[in-house]
N, C-alpha and C. Protein backbone atom coordinates (compact mmCIF):
# COMPACT_ATOMS: atom_id res chain seq x y z
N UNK A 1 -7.87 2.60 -32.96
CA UNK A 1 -8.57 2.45 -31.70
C UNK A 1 -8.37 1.04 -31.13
N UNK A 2 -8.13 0.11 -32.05
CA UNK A 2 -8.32 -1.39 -31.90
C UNK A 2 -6.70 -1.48 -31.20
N UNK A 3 -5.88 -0.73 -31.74
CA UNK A 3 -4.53 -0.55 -31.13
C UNK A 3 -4.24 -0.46 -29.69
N UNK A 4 -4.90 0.68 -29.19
CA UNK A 4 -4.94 1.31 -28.44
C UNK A 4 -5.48 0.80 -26.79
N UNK A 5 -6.93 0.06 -27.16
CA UNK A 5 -7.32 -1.28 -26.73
C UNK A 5 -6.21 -2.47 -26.43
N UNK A 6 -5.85 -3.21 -27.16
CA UNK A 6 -5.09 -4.02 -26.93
C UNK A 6 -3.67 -4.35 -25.85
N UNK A 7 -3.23 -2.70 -26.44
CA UNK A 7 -2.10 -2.10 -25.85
C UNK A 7 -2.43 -2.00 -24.58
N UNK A 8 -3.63 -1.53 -23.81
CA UNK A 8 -3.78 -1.06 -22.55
C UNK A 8 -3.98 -2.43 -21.53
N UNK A 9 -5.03 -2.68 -22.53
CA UNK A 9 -5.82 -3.95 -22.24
C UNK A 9 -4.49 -5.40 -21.46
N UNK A 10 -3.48 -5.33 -22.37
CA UNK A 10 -2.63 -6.50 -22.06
C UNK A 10 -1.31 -5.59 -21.04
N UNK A 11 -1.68 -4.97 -20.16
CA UNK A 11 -1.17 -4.05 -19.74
C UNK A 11 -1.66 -4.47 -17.90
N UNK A 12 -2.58 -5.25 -18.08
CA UNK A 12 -3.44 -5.04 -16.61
C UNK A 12 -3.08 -6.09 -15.82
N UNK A 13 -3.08 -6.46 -14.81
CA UNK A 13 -2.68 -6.81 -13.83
C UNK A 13 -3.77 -7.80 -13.22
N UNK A 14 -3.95 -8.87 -12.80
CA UNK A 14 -5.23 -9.50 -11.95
C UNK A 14 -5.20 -8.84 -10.56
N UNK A 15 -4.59 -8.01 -10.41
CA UNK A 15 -4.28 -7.21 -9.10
C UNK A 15 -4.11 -5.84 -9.26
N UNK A 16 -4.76 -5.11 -9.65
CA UNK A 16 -4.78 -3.78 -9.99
C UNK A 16 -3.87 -2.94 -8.83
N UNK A 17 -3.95 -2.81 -7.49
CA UNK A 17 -3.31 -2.41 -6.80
C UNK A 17 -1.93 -2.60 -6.40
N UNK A 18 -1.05 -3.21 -6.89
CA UNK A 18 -0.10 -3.91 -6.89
C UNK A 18 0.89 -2.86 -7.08
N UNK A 19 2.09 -2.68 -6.43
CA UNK A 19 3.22 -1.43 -6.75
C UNK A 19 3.77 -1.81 -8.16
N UNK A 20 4.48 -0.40 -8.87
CA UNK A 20 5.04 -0.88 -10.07
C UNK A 20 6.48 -1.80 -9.56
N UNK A 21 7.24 -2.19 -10.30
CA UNK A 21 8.38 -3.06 -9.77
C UNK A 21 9.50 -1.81 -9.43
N UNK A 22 9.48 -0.59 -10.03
CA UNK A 22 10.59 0.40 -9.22
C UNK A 22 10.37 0.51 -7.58
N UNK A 23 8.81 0.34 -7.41
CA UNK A 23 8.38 0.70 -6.20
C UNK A 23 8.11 -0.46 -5.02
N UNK A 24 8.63 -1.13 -4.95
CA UNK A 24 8.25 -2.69 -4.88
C UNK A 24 8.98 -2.44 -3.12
N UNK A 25 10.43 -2.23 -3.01
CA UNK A 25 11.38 -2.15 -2.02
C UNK A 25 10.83 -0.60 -0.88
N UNK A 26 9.80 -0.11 -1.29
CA UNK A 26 9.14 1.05 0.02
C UNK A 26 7.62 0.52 -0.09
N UNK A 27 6.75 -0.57 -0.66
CA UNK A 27 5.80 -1.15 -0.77
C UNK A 27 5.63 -1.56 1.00
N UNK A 28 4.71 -0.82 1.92
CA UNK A 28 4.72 -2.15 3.07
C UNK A 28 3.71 -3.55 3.14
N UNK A 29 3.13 -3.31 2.09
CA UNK A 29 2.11 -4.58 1.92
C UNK A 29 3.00 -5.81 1.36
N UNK A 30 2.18 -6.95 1.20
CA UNK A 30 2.82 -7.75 0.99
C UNK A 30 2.51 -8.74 -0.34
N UNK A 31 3.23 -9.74 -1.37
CA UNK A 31 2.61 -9.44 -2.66
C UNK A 31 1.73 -10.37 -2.23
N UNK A 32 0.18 -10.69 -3.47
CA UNK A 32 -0.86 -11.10 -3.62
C UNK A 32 -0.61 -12.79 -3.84
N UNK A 33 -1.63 -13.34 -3.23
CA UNK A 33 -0.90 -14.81 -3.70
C UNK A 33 -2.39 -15.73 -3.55
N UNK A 34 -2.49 -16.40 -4.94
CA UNK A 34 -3.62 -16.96 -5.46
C UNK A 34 -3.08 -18.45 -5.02
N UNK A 35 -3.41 -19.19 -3.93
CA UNK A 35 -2.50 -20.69 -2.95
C UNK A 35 -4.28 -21.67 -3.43
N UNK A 36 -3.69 -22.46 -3.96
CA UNK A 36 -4.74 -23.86 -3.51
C UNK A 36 -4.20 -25.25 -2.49
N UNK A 37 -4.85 -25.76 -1.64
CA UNK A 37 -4.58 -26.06 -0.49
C UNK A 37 -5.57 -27.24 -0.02
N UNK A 38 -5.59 -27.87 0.61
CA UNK A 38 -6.28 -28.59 1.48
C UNK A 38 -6.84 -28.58 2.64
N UNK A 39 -7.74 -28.51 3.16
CA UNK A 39 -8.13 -28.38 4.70
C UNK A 39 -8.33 -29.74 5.63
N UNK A 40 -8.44 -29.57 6.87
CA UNK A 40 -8.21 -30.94 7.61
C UNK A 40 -8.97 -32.43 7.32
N UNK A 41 -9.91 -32.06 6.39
CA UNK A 41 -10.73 -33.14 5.52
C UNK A 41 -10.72 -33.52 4.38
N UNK A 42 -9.19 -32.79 3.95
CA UNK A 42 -8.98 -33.43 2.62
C UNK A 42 -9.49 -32.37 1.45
N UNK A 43 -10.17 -31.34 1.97
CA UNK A 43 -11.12 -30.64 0.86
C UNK A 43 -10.29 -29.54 0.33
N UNK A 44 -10.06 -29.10 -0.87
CA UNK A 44 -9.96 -28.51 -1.86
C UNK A 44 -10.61 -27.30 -1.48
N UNK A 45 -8.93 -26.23 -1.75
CA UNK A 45 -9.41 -25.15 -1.55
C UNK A 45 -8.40 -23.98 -2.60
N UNK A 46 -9.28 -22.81 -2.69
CA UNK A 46 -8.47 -21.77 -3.75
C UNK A 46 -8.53 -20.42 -2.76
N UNK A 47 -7.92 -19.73 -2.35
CA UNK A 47 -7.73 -18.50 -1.83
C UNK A 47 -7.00 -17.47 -2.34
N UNK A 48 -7.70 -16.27 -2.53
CA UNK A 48 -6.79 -15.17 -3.01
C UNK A 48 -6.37 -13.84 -2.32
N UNK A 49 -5.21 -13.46 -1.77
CA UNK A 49 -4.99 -12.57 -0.97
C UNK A 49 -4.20 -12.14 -0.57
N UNK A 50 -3.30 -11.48 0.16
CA UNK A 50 -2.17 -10.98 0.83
C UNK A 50 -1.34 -11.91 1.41
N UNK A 51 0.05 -11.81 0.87
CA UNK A 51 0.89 -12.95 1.84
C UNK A 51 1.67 -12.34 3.06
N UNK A 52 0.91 -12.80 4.37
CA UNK A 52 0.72 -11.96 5.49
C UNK A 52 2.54 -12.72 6.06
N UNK A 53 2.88 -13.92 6.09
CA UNK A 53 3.89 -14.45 6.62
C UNK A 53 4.08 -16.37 6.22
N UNK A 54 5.84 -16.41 6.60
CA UNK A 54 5.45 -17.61 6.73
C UNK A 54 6.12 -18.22 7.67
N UNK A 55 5.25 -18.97 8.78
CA UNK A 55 6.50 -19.41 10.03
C UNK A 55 6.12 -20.92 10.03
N UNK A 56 7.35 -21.09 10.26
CA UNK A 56 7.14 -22.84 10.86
C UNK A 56 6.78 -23.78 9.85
N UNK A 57 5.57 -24.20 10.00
CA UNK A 57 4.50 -25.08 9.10
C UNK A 57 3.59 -24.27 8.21
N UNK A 58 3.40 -22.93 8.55
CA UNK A 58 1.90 -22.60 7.99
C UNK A 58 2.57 -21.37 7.47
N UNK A 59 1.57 -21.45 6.45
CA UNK A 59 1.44 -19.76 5.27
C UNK A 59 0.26 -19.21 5.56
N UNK A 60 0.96 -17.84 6.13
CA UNK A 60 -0.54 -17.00 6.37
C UNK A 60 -1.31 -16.02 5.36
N UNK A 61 -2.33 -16.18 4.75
CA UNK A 61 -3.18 -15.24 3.35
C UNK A 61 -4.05 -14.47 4.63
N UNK A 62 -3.87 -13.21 4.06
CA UNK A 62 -4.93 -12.46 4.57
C UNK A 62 -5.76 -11.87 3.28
N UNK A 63 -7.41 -12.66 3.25
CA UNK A 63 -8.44 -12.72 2.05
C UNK A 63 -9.37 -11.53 2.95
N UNK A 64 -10.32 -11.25 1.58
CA UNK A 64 -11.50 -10.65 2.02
C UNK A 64 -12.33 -11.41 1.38
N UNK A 65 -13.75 -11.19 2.36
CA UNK A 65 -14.53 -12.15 2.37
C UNK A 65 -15.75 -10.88 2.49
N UNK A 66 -17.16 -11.26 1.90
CA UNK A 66 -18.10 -10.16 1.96
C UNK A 66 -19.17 -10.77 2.52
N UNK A 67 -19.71 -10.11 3.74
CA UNK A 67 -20.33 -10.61 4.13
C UNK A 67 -22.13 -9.88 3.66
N UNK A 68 -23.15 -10.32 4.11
CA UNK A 68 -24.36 -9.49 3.74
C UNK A 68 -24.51 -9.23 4.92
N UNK A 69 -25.29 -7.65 5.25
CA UNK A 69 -25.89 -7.49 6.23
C UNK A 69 -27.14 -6.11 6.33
N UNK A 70 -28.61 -6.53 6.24
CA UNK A 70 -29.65 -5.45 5.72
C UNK A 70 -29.77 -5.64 4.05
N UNK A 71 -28.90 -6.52 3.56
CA UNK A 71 -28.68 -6.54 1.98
C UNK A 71 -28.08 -6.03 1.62
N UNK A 72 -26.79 -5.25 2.62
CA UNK A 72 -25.69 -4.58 2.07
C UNK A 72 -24.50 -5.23 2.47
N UNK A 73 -23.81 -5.52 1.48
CA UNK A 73 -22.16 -5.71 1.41
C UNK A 73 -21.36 -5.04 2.63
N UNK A 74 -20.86 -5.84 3.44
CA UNK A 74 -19.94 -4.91 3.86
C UNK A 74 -18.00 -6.27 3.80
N UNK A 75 -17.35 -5.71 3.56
CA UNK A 75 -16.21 -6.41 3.38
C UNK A 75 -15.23 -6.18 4.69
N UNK A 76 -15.02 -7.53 4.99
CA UNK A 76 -14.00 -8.13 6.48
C UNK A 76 -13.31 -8.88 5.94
N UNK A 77 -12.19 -8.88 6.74
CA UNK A 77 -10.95 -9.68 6.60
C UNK A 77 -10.39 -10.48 7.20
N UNK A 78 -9.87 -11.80 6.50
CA UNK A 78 -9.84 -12.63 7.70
C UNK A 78 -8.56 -13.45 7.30
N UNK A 79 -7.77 -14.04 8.45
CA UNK A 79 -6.24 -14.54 8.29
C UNK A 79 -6.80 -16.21 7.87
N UNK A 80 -6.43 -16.50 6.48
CA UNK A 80 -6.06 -17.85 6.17
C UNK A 80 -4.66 -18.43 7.07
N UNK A 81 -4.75 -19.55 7.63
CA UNK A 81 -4.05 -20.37 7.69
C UNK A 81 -3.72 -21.85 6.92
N UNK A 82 -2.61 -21.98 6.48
CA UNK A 82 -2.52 -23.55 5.34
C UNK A 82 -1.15 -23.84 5.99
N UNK A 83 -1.49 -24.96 6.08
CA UNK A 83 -0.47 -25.76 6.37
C UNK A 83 0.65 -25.84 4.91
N UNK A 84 1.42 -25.84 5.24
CA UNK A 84 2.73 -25.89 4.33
C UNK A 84 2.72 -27.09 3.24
N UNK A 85 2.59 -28.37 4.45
CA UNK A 85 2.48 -29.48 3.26
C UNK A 85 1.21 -29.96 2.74
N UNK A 86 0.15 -29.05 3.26
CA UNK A 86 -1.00 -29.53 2.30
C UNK A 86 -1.37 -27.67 1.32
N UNK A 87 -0.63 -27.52 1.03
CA UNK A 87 -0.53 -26.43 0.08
C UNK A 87 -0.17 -27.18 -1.14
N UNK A 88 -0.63 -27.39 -2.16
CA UNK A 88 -0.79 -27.99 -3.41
C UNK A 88 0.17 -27.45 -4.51
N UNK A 89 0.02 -25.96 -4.39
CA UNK A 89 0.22 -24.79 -5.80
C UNK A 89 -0.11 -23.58 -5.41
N UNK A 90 0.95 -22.66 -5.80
CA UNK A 90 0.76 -21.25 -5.54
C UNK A 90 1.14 -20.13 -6.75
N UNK A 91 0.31 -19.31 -6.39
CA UNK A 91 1.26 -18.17 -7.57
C UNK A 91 1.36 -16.98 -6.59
N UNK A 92 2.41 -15.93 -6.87
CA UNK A 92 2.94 -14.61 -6.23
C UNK A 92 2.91 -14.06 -7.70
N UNK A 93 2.28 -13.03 -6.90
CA UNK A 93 2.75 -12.01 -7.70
C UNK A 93 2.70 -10.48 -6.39
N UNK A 94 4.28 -9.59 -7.55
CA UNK A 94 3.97 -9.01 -6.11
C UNK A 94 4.50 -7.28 -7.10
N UNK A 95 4.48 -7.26 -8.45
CA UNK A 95 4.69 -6.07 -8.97
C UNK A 95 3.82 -6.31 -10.34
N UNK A 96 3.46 -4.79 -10.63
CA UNK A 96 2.65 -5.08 -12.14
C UNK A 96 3.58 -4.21 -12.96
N UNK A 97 3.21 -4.20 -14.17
CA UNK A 97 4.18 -3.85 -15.05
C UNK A 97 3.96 -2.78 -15.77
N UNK A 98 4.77 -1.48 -15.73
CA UNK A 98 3.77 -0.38 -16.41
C UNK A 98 3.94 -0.67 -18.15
N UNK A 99 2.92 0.43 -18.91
CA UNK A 99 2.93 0.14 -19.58
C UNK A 99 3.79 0.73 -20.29
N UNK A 100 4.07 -0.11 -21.79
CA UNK A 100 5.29 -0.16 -22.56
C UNK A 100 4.96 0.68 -23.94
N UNK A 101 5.15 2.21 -24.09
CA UNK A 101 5.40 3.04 -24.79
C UNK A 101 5.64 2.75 -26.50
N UNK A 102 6.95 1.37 -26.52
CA UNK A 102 7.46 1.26 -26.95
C UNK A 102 6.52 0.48 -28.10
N UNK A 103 5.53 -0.58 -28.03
CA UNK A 103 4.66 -1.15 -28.85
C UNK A 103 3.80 -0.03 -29.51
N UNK A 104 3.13 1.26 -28.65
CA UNK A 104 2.55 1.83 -29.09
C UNK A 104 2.84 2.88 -30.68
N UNK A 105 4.41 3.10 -30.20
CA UNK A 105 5.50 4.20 -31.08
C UNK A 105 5.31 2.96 -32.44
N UNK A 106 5.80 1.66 -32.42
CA UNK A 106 5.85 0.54 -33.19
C UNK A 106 4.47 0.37 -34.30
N UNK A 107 3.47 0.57 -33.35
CA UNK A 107 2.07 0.42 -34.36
C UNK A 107 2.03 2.22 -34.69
N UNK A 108 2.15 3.10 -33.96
CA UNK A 108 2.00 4.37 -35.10
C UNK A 108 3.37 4.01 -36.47
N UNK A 109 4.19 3.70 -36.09
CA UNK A 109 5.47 3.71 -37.46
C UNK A 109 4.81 2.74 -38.47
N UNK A 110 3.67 2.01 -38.30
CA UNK A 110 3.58 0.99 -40.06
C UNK A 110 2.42 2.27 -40.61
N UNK A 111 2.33 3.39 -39.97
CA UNK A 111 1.59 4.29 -40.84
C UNK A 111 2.33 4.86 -42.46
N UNK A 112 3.82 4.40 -41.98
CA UNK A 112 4.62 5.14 -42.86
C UNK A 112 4.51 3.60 -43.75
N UNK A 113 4.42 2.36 -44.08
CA UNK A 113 4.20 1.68 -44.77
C UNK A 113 3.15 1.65 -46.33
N UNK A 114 2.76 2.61 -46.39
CA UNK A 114 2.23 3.06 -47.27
C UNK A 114 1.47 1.81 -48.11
N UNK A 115 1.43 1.07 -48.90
CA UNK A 115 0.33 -0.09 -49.50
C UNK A 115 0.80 -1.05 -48.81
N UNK A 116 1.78 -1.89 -48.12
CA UNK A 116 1.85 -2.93 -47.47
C UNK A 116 1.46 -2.84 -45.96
N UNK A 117 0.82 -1.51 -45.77
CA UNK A 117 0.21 -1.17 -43.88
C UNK A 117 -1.06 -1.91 -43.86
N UNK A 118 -1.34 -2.80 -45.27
CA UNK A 118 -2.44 -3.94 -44.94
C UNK A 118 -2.56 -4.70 -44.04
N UNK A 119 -1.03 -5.03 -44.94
CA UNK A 119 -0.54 -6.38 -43.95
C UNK A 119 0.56 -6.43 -42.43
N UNK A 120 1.22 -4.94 -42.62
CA UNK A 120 2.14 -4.88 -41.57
C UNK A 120 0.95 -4.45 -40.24
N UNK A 121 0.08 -3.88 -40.11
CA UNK A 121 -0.56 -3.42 -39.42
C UNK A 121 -1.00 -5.07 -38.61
N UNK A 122 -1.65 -5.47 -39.26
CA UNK A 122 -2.11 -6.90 -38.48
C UNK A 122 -1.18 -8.28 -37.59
N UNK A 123 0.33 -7.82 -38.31
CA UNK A 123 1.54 -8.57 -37.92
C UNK A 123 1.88 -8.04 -36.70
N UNK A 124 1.84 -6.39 -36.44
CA UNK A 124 2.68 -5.67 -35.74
C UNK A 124 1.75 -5.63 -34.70
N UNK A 125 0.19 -5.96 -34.54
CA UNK A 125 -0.60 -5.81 -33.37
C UNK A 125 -1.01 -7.34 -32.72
N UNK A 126 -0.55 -8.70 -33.78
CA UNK A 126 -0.45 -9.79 -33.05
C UNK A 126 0.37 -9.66 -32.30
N UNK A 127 1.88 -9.93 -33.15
CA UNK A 127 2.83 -9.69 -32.56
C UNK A 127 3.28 -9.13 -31.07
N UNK A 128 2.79 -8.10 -31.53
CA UNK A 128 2.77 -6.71 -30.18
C UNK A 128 2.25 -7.32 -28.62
N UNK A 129 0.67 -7.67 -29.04
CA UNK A 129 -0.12 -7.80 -28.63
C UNK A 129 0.61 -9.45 -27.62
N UNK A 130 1.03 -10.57 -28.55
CA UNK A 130 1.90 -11.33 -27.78
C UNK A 130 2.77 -11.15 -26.48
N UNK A 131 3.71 -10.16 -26.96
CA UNK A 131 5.25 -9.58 -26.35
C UNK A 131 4.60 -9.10 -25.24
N UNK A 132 3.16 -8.04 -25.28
CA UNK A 132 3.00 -7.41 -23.95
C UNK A 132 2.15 -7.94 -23.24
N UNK A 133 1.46 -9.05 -23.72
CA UNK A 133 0.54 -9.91 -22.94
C UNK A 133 1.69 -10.79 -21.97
N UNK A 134 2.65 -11.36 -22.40
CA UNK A 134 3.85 -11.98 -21.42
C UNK A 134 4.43 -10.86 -20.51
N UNK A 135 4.69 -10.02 -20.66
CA UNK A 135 5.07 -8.41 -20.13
C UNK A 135 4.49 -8.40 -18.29
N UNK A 136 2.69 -8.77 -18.79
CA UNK A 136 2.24 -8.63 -17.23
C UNK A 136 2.52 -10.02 -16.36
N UNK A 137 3.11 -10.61 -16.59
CA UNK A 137 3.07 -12.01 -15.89
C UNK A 137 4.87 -11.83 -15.41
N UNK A 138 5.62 -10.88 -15.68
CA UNK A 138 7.02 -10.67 -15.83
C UNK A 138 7.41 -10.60 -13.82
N UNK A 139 6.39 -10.27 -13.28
CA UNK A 139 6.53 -9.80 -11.44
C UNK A 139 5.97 -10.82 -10.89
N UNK A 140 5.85 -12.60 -11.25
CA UNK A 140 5.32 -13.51 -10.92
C UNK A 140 5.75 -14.52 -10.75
N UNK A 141 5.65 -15.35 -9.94
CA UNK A 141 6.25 -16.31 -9.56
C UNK A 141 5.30 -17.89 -9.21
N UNK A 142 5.59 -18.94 -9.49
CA UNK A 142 4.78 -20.52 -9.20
C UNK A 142 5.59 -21.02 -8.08
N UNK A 143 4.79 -21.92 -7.82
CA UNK A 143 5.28 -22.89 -6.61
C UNK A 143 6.34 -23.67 -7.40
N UNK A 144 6.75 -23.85 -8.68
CA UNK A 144 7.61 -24.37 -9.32
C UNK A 144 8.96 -23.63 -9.65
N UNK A 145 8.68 -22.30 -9.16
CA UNK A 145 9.75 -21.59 -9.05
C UNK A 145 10.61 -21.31 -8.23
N UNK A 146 9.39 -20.66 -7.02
CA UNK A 146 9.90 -20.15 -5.67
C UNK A 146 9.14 -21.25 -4.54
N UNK A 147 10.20 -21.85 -4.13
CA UNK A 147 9.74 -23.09 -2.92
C UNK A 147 9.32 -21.97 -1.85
N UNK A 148 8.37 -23.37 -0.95
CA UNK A 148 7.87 -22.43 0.01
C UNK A 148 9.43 -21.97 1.02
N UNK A 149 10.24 -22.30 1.35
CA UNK A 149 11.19 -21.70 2.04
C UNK A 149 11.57 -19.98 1.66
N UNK A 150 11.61 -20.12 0.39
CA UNK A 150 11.86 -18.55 -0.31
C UNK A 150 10.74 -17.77 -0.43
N UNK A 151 9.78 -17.97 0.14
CA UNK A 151 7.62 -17.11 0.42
C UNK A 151 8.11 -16.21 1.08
N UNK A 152 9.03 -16.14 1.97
CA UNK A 152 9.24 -15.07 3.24
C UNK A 152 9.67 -14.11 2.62
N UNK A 153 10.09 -13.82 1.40
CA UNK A 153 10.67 -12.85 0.60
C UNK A 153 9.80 -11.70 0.17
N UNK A 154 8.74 -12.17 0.14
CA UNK A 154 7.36 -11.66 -0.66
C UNK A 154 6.30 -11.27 0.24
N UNK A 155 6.40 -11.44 2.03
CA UNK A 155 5.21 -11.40 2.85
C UNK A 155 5.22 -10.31 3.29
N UNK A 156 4.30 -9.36 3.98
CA UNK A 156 4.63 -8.12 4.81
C UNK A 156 5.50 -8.33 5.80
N UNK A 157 5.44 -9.70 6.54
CA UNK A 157 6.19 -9.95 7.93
C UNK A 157 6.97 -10.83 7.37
N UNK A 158 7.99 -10.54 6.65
CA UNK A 158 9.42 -11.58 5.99
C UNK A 158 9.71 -12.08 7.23
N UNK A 159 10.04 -11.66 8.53
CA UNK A 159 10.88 -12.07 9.79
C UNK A 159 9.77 -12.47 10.69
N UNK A 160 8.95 -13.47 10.34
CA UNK A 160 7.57 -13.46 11.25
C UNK A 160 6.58 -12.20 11.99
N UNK A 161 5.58 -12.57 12.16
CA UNK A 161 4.67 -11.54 12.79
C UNK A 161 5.17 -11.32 14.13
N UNK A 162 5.23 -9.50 13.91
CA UNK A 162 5.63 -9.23 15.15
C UNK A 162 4.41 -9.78 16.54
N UNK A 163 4.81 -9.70 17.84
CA UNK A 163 3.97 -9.93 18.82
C UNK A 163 2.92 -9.02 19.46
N UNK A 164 3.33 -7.96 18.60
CA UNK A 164 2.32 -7.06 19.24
C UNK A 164 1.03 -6.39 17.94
N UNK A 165 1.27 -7.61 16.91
CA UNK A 165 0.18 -7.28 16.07
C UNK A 165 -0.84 -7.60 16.15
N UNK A 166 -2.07 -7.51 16.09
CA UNK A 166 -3.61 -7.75 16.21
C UNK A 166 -3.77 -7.91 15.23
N UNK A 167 -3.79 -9.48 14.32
CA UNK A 167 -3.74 -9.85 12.77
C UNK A 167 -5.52 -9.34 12.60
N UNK A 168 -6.49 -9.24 13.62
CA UNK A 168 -7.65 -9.06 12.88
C UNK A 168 -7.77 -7.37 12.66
N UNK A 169 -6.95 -6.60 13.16
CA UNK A 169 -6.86 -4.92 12.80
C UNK A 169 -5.86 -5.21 11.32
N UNK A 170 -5.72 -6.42 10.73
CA UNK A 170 -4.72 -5.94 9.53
C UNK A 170 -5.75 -5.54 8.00
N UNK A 171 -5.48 -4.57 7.02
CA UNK A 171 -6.31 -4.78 6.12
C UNK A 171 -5.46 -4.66 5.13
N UNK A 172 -6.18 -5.21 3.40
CA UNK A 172 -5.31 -5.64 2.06
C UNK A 172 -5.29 -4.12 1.84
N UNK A 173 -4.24 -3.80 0.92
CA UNK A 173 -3.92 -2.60 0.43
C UNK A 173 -5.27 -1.95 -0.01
N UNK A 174 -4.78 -0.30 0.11
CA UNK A 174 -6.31 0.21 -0.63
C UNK A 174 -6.14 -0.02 -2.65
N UNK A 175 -7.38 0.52 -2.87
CA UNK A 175 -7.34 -0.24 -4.36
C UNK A 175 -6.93 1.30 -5.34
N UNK A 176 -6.39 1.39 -5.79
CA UNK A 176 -6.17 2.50 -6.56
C UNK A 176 -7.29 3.00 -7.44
N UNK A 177 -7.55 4.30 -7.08
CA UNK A 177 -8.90 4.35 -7.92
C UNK A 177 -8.26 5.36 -9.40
């Protein structure tokens, strides 16, 4: 059971909705991008959300934000703007990774280990447990990787926002239930 757990568990995504990577190229959303940034006073900022475009100077995140109203939640969306050079650090991610069969087949086979499945059992689910924990981070990218010039790769509007979009009618993918 402890197997089984692990296996799934290091399987998940900080973005649950995210296309698998076969599906990535008919995806029309755009990937998720966790940007820390600066605002016109110097202040420190973390945003997490859709990478809507990038033109000119500025990277556009489209976040949700929850507002209260009667004491009920209701969730709106709203276009981040960051300036390019006060963007600090970013991560993309824009595919999750399904899961890998292959660890699971691996921990049923030390059944056949017969008195040493003491010890192979605990090797084969660190181990394991390692290989597929790196696995979900495999569709991701840092600001140390991908400069902001190469962001446009990853946004819904790679070729800038068209002119006839109404960025406040845009919303983040639905969430897979």
């Amino acid at each position: 059971m402890i197997l089984f757990v692990l296996v799934f568990n290091s399987c998940r995504s900080p973005f649950v909705n995210l296309p698998t990577y076969n599906n990535v190229h008919i995806d029309p959303y755009g990937a998720m991008i966790t940007i820390r940034y600066k605002d016109n006073v110097n202040k420190s900022h973390t945003s997490v959300g859709e990478l809507i475009s990038v033109e000119n100077d500025s990277i556009y995140v489209l976040t949700k934000e929850k507002s209260s109203y009667n004491n009920k939640y209701q969730e709106s969306y709203k276009i981040i703007t960051v300036n390019q050079k006060k963007a600090s650090s970013y991560k993309v991610v824009f595919a999750h990774s399904e899961p890998n069969g292959v660890f699971l087949a691996s921990g049923l086979l030390t059944l056949a280990h017969g008195f040493f499945i003491l010890t192979s059992i605990p090797i084969n689910v660190v181990i394991g447990a390692l290989v597929m924990g790196e696995e979900k981070y495999l569709y991701s990218f840092t600001h140390r990787q991908v400069s902001v010039d190469d962001l446009f790769k990853f946004c819904r509007f790679p070729s800038g926002i068209p002119p006839n979009i109404d960025l406040k009618n845009l919303r983040l993918r639905p969430v897979k239930k």
